[in-house]
Protein backbone atom coordinates (compact mmCIF):
# COMPACT_ATOMS: atom_id res chain seq x y z
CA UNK A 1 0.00 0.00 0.00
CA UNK A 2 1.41 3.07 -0.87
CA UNK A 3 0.55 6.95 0.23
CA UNK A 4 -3.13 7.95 0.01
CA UNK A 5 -3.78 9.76 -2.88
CA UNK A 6 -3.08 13.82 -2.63
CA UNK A 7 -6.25 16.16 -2.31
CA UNK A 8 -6.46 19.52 -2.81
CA UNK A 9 -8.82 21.20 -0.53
CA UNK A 10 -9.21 25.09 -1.33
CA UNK A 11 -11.41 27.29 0.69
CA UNK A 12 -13.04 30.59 -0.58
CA UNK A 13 -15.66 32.38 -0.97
CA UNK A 14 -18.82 31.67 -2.27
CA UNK A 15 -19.52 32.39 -6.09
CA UNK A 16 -22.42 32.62 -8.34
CA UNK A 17 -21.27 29.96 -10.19
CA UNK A 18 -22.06 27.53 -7.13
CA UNK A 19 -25.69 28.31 -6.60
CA UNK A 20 -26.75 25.30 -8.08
CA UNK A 21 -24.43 22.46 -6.02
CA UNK A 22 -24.66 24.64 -2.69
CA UNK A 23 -28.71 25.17 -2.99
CA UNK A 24 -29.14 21.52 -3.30
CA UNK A 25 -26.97 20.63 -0.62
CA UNK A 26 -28.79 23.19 1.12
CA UNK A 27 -32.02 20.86 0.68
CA UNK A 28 -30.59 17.92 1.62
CA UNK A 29 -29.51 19.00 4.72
CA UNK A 30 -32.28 20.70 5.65
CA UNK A 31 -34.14 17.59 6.03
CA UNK A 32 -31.31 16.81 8.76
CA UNK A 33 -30.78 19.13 11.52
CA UNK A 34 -28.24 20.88 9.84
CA UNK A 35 -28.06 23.70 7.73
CA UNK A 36 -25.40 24.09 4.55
CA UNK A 37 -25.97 27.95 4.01
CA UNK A 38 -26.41 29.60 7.11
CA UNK A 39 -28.90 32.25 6.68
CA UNK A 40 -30.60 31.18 2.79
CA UNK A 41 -34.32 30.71 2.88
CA UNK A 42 -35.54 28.47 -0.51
CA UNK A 43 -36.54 30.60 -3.05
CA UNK A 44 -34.05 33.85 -1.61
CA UNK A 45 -32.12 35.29 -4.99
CA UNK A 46 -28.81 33.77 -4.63
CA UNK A 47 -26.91 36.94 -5.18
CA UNK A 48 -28.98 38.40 -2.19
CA UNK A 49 -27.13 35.72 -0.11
CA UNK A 50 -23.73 36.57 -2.01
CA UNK A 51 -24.47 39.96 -0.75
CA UNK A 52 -25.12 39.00 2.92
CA UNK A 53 -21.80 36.33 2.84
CA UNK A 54 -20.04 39.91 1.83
CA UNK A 55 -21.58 42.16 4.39
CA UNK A 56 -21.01 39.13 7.02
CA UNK A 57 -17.21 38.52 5.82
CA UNK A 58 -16.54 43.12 6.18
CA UNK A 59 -18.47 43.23 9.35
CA UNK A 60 -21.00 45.49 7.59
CA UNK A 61 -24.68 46.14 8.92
CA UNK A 62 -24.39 43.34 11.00
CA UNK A 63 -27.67 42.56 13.35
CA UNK A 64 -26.69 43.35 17.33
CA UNK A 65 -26.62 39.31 17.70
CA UNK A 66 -23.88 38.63 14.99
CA UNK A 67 -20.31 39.04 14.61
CA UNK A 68 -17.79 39.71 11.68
CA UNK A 69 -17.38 36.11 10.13
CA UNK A 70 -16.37 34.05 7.25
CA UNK A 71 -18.86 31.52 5.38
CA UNK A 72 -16.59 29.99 2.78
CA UNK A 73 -16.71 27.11 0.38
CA UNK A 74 -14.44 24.09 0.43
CA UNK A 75 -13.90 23.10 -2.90
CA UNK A 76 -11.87 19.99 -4.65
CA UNK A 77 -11.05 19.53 -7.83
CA UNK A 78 -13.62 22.15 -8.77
CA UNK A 79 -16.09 20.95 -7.25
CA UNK A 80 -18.17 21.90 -3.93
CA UNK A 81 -17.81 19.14 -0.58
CA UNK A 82 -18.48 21.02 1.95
CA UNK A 83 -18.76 24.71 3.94
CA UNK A 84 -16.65 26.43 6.57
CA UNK A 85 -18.06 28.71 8.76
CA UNK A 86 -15.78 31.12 11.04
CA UNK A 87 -16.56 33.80 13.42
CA UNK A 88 -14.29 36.44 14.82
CA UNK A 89 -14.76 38.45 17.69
């Protein structure tokens, strides 16, 4: 057995190019108790939750109950697996 094959895992922000792979995993976890995209409601334009990732990520018109955080897609060979979510005081 040899080394496990090399991955690369690259975090960034979310684009509008993956509404379609993060909206569905959106659905499917919503019939767990989790939630993919923290703060999308079904049907919400997707740039409108671009724009909210943006405001979140500059610590912009943020609601008294939030902090300045990062929401960003993990990404491997082009394609989305997964979410990281990061807060900062």
């Amino acid at each position: 057995m040899g080394p496990p094959p090399s991955v690369s895992l690259l975090l960034r922000p979310f684009e509008a190019a993956d509404e379609q792979a993060a909206v569905a995993a959106h659905a499917r976890s919503r019939r767990t108790t989790s939630t993919f995209l923290l703060g999308y409601e079904p049907g919400m334009p997707w740039s409108d939750w671009l724009a909210d990732t943006e405001r979140n990520l500059r610590g912009v018109d943020l609601p008294a109950d939030r902090v300045r955080s990062a929401f960003l897609a993990a990404v491997v060979d082009g394609a989305l697996v997964g979410r990281v979510p990061s807060g900062s005081p």
